[in-house]
PDB file of N, CA and C in Angstrom:
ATOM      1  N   UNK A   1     -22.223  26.401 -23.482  1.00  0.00           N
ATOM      2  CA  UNK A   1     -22.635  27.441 -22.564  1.00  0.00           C
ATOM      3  C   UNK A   1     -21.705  27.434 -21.367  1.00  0.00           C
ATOM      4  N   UNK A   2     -21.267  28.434 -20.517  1.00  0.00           N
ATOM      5  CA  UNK A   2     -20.782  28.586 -19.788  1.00  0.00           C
ATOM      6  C   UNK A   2     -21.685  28.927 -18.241  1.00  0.00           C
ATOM      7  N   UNK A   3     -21.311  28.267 -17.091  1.00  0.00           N
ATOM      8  CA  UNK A   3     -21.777  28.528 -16.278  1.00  0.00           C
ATOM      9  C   UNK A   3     -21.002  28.910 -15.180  1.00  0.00           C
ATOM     10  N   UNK A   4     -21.228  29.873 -14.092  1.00  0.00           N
ATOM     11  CA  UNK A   4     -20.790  30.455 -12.949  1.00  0.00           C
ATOM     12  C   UNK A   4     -21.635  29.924 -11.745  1.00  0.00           C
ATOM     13  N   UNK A   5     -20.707  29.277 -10.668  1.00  0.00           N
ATOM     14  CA  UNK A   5     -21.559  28.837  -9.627  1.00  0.00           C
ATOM     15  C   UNK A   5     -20.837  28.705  -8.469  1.00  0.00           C
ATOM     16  N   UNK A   6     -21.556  29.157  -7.519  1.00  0.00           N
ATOM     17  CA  UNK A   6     -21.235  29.776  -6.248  1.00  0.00           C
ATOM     18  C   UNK A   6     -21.667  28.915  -5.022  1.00  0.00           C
ATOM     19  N   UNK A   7     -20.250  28.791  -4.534  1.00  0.00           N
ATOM     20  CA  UNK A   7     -21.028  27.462  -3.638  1.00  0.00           C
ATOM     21  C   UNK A   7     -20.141  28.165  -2.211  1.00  0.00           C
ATOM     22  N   UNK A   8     -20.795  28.756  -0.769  1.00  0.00           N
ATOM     23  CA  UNK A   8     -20.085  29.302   0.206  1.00  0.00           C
ATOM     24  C   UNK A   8     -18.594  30.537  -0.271  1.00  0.00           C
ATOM     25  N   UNK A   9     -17.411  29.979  -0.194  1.00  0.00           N
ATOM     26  CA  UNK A   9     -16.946  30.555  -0.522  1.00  0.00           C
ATOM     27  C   UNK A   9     -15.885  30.691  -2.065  1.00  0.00           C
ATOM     28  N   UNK A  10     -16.340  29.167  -2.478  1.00  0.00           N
ATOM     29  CA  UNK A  10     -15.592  28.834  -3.665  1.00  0.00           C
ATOM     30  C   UNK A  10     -16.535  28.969  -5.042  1.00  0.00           C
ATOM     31  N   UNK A  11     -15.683  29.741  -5.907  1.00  0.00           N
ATOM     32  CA  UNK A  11     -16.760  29.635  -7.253  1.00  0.00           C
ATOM     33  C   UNK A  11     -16.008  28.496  -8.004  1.00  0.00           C
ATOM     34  N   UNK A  12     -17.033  28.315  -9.006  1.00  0.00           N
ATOM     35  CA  UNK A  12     -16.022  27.834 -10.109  1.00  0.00           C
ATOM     36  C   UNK A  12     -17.186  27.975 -11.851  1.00  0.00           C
ATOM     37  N   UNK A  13     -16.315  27.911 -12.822  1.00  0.00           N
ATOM     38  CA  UNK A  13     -16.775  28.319 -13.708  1.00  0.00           C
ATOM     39  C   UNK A  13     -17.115  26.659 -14.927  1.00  0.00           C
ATOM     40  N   UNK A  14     -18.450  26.618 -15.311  1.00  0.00           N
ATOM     41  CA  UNK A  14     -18.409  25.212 -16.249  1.00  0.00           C
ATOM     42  C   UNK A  14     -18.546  25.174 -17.710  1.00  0.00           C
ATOM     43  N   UNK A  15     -18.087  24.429 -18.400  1.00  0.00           N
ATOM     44  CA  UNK A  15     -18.741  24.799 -19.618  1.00  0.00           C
ATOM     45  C   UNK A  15     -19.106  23.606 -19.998  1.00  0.00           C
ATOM     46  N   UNK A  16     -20.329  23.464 -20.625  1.00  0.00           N
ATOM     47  CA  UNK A  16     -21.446  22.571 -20.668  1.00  0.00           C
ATOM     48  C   UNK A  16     -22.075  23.011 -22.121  1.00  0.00           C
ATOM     49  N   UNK A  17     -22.700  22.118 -22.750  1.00  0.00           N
ATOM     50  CA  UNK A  17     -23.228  21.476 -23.618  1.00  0.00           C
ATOM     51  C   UNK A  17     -24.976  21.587 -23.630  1.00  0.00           C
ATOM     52  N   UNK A  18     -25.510  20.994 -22.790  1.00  0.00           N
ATOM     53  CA  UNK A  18     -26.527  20.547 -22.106  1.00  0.00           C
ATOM     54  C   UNK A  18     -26.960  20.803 -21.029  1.00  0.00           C
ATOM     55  N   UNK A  19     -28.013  21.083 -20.471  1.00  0.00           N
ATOM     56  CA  UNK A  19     -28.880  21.058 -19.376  1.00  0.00           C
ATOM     57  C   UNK A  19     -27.893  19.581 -18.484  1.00  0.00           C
ATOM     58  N   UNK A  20     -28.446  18.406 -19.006  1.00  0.00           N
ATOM     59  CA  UNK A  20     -27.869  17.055 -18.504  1.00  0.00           C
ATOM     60  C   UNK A  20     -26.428  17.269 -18.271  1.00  0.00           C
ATOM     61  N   UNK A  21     -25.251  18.071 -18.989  1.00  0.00           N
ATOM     62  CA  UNK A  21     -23.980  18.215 -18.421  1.00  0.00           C
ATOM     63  C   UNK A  21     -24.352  18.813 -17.364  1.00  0.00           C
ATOM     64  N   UNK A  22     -24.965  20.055 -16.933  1.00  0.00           N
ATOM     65  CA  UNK A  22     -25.079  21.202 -15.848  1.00  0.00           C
ATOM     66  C   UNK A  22     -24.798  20.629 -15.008  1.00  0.00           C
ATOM     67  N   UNK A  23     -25.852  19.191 -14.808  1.00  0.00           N
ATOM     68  CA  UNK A  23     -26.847  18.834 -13.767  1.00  0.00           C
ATOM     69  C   UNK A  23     -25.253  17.956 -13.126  1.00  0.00           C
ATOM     70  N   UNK A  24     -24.970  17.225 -13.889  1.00  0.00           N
ATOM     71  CA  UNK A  24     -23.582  16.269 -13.851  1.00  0.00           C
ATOM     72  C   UNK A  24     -22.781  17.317 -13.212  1.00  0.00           C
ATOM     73  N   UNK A  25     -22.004  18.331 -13.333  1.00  0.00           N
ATOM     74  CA  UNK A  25     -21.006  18.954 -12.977  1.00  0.00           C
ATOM     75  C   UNK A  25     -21.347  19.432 -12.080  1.00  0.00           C
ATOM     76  N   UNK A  26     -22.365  20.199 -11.296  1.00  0.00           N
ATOM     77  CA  UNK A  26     -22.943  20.709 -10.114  1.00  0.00           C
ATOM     78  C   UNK A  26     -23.158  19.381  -9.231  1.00  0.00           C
ATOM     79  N   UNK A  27     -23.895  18.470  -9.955  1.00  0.00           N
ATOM     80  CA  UNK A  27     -23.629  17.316  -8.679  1.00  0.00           C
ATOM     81  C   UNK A  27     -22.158  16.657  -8.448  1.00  0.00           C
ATOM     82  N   UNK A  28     -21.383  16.556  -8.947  1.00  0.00           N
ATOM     83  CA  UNK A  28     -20.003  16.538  -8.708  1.00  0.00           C
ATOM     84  C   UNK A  28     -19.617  17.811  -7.806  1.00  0.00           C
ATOM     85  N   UNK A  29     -19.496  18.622  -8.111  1.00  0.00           N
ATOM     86  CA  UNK A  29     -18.998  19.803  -7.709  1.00  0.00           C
ATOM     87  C   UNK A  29     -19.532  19.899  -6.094  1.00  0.00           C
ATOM     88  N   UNK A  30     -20.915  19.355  -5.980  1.00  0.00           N
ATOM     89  CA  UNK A  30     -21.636  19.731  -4.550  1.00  0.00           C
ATOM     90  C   UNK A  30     -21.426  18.628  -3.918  1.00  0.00           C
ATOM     91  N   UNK A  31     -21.021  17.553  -4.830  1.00  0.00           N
ATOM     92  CA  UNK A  31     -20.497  16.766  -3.343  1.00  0.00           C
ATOM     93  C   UNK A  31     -19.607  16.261  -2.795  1.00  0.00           C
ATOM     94  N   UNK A  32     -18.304  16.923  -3.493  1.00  0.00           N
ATOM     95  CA  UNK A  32     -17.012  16.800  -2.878  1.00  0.00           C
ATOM     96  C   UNK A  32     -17.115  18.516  -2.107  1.00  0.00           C
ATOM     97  N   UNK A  33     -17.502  19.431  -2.746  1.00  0.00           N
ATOM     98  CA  UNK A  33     -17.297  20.703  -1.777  1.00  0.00           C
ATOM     99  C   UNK A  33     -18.377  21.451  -1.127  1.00  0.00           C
ATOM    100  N   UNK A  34     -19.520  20.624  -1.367  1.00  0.00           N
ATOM    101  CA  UNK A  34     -20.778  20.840  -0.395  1.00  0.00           C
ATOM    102  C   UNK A  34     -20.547  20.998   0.977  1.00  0.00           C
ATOM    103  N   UNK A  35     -19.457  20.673   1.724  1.00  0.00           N
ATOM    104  CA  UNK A  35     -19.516  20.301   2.809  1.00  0.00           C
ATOM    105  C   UNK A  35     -18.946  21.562   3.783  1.00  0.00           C
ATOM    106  N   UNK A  36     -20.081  22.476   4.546  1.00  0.00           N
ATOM    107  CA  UNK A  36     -19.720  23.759   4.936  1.00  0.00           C
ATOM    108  C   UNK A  36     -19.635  23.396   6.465  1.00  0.00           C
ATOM    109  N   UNK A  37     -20.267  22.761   7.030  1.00  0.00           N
ATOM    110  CA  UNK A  37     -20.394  22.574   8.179  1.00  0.00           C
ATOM    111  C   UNK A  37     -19.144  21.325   8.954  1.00  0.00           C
ATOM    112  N   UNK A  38     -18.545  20.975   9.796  1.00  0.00           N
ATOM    113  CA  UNK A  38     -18.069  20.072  10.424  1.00  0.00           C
ATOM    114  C   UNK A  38     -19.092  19.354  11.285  1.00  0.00           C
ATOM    115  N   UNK A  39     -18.887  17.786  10.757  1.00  0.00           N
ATOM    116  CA  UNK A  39     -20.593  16.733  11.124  1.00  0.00           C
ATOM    117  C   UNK A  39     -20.024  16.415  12.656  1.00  0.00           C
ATOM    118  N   UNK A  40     -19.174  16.565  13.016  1.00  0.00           N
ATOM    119  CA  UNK A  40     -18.668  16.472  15.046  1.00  0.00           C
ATOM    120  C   UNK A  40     -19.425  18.103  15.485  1.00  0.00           C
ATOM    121  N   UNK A  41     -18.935  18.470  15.448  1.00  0.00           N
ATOM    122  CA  UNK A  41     -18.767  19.770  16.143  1.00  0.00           C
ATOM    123  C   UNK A  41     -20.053  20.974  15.685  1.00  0.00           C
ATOM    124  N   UNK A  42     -20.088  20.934  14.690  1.00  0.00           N
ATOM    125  CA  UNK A  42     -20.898  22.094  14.042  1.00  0.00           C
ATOM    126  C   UNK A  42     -19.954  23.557  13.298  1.00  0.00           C
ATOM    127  N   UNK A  43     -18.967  23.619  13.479  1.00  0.00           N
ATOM    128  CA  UNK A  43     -17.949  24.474  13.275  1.00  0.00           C
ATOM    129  C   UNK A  43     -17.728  25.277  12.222  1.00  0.00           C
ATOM    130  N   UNK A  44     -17.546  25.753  11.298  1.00  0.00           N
ATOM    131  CA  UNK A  44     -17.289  26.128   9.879  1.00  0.00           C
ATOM    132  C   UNK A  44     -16.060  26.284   9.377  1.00  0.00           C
ATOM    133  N   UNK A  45     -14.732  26.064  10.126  1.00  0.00           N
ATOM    134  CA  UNK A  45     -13.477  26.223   9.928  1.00  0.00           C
ATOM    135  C   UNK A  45     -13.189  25.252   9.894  1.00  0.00           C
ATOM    136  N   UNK A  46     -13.219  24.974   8.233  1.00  0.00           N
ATOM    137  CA  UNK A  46     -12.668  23.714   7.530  1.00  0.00           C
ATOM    138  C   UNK A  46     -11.791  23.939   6.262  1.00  0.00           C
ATOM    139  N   UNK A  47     -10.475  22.655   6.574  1.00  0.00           N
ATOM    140  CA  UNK A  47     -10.020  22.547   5.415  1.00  0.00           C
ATOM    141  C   UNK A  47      -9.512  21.536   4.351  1.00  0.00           C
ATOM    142  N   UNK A  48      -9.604  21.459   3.385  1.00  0.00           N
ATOM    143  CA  UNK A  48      -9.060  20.743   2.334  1.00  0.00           C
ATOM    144  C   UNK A  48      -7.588  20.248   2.690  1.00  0.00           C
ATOM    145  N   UNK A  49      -7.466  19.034   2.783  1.00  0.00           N
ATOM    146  CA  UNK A  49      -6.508  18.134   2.919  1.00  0.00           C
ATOM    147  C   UNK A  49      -5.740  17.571   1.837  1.00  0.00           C
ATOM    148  N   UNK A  50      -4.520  16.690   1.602  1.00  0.00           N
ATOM    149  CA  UNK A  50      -4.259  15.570   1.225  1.00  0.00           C
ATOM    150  C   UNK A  50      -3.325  15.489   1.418  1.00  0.00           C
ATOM    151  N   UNK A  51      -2.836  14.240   2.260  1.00  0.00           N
ATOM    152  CA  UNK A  51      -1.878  13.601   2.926  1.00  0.00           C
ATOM    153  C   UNK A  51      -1.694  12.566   1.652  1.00  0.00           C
ATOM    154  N   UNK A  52       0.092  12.171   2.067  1.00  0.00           N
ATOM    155  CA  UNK A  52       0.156  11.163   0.999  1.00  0.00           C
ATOM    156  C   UNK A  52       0.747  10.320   1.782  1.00  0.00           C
ATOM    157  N   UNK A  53       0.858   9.218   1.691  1.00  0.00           N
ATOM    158  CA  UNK A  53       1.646   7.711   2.302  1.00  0.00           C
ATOM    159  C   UNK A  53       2.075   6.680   1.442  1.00  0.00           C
ATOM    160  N   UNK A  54       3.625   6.842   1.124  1.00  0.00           N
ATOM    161  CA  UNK A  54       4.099   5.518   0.649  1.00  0.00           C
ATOM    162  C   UNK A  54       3.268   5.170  -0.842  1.00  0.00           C
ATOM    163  N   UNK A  55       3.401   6.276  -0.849  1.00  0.00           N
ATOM    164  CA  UNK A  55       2.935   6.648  -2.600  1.00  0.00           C
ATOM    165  C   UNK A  55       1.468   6.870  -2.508  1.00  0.00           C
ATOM    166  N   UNK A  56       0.336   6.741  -1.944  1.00  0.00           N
ATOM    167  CA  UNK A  56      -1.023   6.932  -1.732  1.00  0.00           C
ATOM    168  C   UNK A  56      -1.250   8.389  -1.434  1.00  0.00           C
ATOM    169  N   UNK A  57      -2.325   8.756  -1.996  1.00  0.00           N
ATOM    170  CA  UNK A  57      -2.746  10.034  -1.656  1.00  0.00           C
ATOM    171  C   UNK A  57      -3.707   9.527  -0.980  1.00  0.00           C
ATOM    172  N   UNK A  58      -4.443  10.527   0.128  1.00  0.00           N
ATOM    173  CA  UNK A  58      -5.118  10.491   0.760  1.00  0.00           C
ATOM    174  C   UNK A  58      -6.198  12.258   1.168  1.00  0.00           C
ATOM    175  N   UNK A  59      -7.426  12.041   0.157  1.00  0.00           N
ATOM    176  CA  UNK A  59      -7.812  13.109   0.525  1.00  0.00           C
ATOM    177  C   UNK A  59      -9.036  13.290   1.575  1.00  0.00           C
ATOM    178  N   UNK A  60      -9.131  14.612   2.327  1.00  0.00           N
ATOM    179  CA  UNK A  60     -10.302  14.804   3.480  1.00  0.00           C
ATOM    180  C   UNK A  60      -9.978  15.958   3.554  1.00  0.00           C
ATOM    181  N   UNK A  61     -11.501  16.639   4.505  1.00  0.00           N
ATOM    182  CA  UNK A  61     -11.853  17.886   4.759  1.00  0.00           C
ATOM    183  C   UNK A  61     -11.971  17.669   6.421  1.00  0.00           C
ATOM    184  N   UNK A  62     -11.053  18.677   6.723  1.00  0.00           N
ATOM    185  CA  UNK A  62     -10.314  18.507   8.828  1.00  0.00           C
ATOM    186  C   UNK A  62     -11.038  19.933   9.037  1.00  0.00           C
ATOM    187  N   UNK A  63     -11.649  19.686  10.230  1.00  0.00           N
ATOM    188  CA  UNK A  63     -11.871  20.895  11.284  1.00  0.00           C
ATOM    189  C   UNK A  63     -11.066  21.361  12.007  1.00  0.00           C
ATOM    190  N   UNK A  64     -10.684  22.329  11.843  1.00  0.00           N
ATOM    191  CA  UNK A  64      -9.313  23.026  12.496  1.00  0.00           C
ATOM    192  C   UNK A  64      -9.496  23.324  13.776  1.00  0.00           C
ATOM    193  N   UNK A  65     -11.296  23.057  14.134  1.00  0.00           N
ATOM    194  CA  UNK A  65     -11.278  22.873  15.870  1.00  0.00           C
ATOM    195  C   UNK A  65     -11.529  22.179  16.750  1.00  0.00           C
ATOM    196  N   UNK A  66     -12.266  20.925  16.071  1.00  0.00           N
ATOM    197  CA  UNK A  66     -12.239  19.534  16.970  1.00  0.00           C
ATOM    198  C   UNK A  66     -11.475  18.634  16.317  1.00  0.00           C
ATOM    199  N   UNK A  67     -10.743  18.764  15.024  1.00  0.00           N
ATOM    200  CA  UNK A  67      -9.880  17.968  14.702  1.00  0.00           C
ATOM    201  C   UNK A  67     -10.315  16.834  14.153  1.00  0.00           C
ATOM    202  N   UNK A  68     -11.972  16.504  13.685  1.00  0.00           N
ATOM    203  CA  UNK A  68     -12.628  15.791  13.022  1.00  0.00           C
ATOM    204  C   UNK A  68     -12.156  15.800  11.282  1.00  0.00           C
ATOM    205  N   UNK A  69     -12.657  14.565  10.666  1.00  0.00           N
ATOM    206  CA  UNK A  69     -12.026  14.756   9.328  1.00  0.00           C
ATOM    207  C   UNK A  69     -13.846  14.287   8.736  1.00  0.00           C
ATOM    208  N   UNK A  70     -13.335  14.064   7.618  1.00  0.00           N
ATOM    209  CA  UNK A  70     -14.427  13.941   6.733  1.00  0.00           C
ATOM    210  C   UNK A  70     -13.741  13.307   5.075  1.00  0.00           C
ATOM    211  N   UNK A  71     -13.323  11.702   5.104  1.00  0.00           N
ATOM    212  CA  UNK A  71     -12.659  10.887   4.466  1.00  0.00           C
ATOM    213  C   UNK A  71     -13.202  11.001   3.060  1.00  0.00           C
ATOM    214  N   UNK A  72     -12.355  11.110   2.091  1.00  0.00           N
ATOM    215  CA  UNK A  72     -13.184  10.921   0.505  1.00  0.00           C
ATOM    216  C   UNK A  72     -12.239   9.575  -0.161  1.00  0.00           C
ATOM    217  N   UNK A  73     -13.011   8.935  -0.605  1.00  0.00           N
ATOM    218  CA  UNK A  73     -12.716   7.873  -1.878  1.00  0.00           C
ATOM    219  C   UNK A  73     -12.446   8.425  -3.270  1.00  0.00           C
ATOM    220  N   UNK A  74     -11.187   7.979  -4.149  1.00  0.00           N
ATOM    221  CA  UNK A  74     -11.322   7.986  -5.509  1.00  0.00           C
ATOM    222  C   UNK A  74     -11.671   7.182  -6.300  1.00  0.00           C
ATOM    223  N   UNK A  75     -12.469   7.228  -7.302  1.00  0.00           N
ATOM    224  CA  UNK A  75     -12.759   6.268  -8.252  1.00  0.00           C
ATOM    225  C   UNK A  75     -11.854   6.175  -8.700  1.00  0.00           C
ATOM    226  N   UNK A  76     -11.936   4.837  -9.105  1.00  0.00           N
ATOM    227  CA  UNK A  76     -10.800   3.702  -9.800  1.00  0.00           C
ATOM    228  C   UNK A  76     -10.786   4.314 -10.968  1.00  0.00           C
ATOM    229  N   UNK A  77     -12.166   5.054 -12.159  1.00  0.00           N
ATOM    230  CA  UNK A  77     -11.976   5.583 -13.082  1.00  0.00           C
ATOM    231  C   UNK A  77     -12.390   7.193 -13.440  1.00  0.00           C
ATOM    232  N   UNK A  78     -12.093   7.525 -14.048  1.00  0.00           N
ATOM    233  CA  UNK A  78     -12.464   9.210 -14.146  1.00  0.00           C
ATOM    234  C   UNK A  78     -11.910   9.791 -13.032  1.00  0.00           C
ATOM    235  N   UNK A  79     -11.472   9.771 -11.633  1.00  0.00           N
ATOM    236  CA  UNK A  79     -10.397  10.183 -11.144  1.00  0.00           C
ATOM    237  C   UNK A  79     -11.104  11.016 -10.154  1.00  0.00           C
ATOM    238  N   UNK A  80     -12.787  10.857 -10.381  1.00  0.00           N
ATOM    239  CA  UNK A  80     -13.426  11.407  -9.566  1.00  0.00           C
ATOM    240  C   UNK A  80     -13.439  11.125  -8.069  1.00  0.00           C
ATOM    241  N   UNK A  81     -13.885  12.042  -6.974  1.00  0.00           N
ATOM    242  CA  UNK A  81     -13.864  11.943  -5.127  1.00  0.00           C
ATOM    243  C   UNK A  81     -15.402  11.991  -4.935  1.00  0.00           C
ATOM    244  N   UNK A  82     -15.428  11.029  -4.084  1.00  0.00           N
ATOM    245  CA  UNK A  82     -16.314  10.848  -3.061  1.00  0.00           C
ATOM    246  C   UNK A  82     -16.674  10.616  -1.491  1.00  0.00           C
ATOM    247  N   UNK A  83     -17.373  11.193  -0.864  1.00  0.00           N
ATOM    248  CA  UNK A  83     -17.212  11.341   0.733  1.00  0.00           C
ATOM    249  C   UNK A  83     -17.532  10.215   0.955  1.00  0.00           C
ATOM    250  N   UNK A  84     -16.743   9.327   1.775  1.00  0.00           N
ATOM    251  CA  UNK A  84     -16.992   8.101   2.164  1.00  0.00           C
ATOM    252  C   UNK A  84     -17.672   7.946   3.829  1.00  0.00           C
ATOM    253  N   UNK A  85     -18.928   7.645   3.795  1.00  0.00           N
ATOM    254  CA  UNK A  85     -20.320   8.117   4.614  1.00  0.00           C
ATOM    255  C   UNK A  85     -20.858   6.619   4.850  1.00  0.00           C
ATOM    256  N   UNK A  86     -20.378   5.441   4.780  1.00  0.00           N
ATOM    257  CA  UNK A  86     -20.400   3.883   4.754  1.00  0.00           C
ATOM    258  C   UNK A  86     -18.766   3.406   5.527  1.00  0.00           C
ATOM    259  N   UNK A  87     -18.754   2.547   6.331  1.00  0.00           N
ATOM    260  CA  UNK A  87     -17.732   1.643   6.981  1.00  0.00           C
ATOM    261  C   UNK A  87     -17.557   0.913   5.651  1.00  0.00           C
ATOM    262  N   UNK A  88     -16.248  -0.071   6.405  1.00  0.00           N
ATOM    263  CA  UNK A  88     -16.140  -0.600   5.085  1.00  0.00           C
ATOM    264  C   UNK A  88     -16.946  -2.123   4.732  1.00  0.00           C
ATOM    265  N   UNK A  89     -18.093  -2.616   6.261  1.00  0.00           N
ATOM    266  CA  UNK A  89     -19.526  -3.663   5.914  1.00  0.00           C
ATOM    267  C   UNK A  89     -20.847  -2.890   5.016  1.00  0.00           C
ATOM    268  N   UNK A  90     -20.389  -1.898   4.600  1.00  0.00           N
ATOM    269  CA  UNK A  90     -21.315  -0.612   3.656  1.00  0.00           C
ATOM    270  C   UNK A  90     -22.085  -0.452   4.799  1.00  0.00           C
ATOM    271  N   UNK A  91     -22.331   0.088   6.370  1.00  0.00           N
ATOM    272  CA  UNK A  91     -23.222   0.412   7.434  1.00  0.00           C
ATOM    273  C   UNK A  91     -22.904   1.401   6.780  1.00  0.00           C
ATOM    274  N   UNK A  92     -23.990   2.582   6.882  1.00  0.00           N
ATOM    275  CA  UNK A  92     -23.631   4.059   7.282  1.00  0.00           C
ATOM    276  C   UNK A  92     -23.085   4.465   8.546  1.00  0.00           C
ATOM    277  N   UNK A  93     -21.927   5.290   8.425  1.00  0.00           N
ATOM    278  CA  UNK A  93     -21.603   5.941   9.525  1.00  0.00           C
ATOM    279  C   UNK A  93     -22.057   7.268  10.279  1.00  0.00           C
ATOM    280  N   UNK A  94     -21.951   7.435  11.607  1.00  0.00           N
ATOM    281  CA  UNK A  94     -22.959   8.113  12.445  1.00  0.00           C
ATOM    282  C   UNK A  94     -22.269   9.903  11.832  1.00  0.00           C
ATOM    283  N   UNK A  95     -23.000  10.848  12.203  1.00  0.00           N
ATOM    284  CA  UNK A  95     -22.450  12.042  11.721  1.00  0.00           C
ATOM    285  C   UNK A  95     -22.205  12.103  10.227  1.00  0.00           C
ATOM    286  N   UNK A  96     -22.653  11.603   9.716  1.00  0.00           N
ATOM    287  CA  UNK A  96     -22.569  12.308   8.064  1.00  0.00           C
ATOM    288  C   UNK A  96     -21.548  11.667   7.394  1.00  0.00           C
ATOM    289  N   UNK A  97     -20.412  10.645   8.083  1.00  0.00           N
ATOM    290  CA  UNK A  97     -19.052  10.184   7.878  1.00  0.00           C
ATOM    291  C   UNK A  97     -17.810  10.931   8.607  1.00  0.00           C
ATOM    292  N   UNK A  98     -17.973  11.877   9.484  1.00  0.00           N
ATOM    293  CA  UNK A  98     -17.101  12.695  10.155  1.00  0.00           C
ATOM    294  C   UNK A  98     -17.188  12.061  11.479  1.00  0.00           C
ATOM    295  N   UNK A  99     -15.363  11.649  11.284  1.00  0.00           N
ATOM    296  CA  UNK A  99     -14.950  11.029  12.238  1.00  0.00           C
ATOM    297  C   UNK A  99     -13.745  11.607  13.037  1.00  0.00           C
ATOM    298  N   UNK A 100     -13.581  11.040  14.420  1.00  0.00           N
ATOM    299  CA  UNK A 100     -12.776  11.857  14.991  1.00  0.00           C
ATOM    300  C   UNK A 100     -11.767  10.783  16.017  1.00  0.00           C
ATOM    301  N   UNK A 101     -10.357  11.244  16.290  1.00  0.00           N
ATOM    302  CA  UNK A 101      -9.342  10.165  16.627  1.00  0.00           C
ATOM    303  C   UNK A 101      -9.672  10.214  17.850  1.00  0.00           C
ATOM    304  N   UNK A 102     -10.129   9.286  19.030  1.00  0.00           N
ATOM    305  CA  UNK A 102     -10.408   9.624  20.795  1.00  0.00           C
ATOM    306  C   UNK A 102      -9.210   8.969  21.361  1.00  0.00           C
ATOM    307  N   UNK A 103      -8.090   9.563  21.840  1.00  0.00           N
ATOM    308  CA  UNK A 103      -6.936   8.902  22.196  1.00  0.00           C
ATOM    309  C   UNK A 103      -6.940   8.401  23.177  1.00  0.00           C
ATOM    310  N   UNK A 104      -8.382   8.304  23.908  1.00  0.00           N
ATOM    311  CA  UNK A 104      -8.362   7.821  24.952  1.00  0.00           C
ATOM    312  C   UNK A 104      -8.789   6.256  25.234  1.00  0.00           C
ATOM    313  N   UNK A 105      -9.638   6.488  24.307  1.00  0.00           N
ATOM    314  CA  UNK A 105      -9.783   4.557  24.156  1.00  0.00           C
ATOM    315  C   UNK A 105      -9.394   4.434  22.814  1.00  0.00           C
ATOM    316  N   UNK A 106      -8.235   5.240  22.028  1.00  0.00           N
ATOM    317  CA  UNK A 106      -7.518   4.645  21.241  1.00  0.00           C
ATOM    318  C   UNK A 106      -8.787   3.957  20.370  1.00  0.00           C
ATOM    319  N   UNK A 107      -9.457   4.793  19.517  1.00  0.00           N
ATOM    320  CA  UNK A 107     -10.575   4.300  18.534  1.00  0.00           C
ATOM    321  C   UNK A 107     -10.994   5.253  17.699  1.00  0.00           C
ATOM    322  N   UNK A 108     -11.463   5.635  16.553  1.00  0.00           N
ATOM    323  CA  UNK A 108     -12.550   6.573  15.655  1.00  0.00           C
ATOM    324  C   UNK A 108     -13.788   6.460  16.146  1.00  0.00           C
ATOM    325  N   UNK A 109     -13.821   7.678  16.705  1.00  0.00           N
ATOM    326  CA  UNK A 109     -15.524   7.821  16.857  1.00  0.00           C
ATOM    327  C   UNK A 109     -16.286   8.667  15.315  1.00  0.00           C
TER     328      UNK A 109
END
């Protein structure tokens, strides 16, 4: 079966097997691009990133007006992203995981 699904401004199209695939690909799908809002600011002018370093990719979703990011992890397998919303003692971090550079005391808030 094929499915059409509409998430803000991005569609995308699935094809699935099962009810249980649906459910799998929409929760993938919603939670790398669920993210409409900027967790600093409140903003909606956001974009899709990836910086690379010294062979590393590095992907996140930046607010183009407070300049907040919103960090994702790849799994080691299946190649899948995840918003990384935990420090790295697994605390949760404040704002949803949207963090922002304060050059003034030189720190991530």
């Amino acid at each position: 079966m094929k499915l059409n699904y509409k998430l803000g401004n991005l569609s995308v199209e699935f094809e699935c097997d099962t009810p249980k695939e649906v459910f799998n690909q929409l929760s993938v799908f919603q939670e790398v691009f669920g993210e409409t809002k900027c967790g600093k600011c409140g903003s909606e002018n956001l974009r899709f990133v990836v910086r690379e370093n010294d062979g590393n990719e590095y992907y996140e979703i930046r607010c183009m007006d407070c300049g907040a990011k919103l960090a994702f992890g790849a799994n080691k397998k299946g190649g899948g992203l995840f918003p990384r919303r935990k420090d790295a003692e697994g605390n949760w971090l404040p704002d949803k995981g949207w963090t922002k550079w304060n050059p003034k005391t030189k720190q991530v808030e």
